[in-house]
Protein backbone atom coordinates (compact mmCIF):
# COMPACT_ATOMS: atom_id res chain seq x y z
CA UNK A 1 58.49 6.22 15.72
CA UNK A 2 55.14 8.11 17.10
CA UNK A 3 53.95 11.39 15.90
CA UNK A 4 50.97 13.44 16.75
CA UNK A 5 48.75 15.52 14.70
CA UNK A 6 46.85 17.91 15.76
CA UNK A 7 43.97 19.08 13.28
CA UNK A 8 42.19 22.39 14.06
CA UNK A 9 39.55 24.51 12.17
CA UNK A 10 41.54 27.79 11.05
CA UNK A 11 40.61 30.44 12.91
CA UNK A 12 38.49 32.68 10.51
CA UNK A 13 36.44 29.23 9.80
CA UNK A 14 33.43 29.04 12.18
CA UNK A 15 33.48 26.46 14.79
CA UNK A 16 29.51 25.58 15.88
CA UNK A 17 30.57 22.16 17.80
CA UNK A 18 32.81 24.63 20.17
CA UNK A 19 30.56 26.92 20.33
CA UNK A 20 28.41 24.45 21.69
CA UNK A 21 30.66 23.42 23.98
CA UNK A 22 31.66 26.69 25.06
CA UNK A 23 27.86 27.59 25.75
CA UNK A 24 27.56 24.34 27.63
CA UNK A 25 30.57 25.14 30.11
CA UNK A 26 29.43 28.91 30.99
CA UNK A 27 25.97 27.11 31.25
CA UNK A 28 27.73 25.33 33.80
CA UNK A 29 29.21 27.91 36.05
CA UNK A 30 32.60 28.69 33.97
CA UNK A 31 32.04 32.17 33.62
CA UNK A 32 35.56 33.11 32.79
CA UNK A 33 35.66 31.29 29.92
CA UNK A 34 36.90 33.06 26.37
CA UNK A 35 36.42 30.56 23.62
CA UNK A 36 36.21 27.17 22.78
CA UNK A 37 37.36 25.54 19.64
CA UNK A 38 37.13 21.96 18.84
CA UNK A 39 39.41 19.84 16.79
CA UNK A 40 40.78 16.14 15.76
CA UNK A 41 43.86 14.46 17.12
CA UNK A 42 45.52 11.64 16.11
CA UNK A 43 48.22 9.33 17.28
CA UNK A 44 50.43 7.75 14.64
CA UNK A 45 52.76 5.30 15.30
CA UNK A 46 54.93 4.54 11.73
CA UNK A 47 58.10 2.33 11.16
CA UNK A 48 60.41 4.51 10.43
CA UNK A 49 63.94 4.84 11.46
CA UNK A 50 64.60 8.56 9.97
CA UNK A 51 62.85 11.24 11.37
CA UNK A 52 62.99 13.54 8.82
CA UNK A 53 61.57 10.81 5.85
CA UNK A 54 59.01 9.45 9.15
CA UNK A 55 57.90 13.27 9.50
CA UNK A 56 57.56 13.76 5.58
CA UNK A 57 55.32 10.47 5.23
CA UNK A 58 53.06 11.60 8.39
CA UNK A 59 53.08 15.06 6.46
CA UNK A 60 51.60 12.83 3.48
CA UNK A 61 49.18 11.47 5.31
CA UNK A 62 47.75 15.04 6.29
CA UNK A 63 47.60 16.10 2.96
CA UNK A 64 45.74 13.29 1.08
CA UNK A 65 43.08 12.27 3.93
CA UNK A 66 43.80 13.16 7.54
CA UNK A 67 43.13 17.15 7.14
CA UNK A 68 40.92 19.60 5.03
CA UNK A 69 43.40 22.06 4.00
CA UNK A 70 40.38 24.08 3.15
CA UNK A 71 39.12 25.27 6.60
CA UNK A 72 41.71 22.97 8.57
CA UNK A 73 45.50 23.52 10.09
CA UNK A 74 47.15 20.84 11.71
CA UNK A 75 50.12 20.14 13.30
CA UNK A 76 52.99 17.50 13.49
CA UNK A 77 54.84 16.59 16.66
CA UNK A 78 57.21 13.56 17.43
CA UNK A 79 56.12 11.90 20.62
């Protein structure tokens, strides 16, 4: 079974590698631009049969390394 998780700074935490980025981009002519925020994604693949137990171990895998519940958010979806 394959999951994705999607890790993102929340959104009161500052963000200086989008910013970055963001600068970069209307350096480059994309005036329209709003913001840019950067995060982490990651593509787990887990042998599993039950979704719900697959989903709880990925969910374990967030909270003890993959994710800094500090500043970060993330979020789980079955691919």
């Amino acid at each position: 079974m394959k999951f994705s998780v999607t890790v993102t700074l929340k959104t009161d935490v500052l963000d200086p590698q989008g910013k970055v980025v963001e600068n970069t981009l209307v350096d480059m002519g994309m005036k329209n631009l709003k913001n840019v925020r950067q995060g982490k994604y990651f593509q787990i693949d887990i042998d599993e049969s039950d979704q719900s137990t697959a989903e709880k171990k990925i969910d374990e895998m967030c909270y003890k390394l993959l994710v800094n519940l500090i500043i970060e958010d993330y979020k789980i979806n079955k691919i």
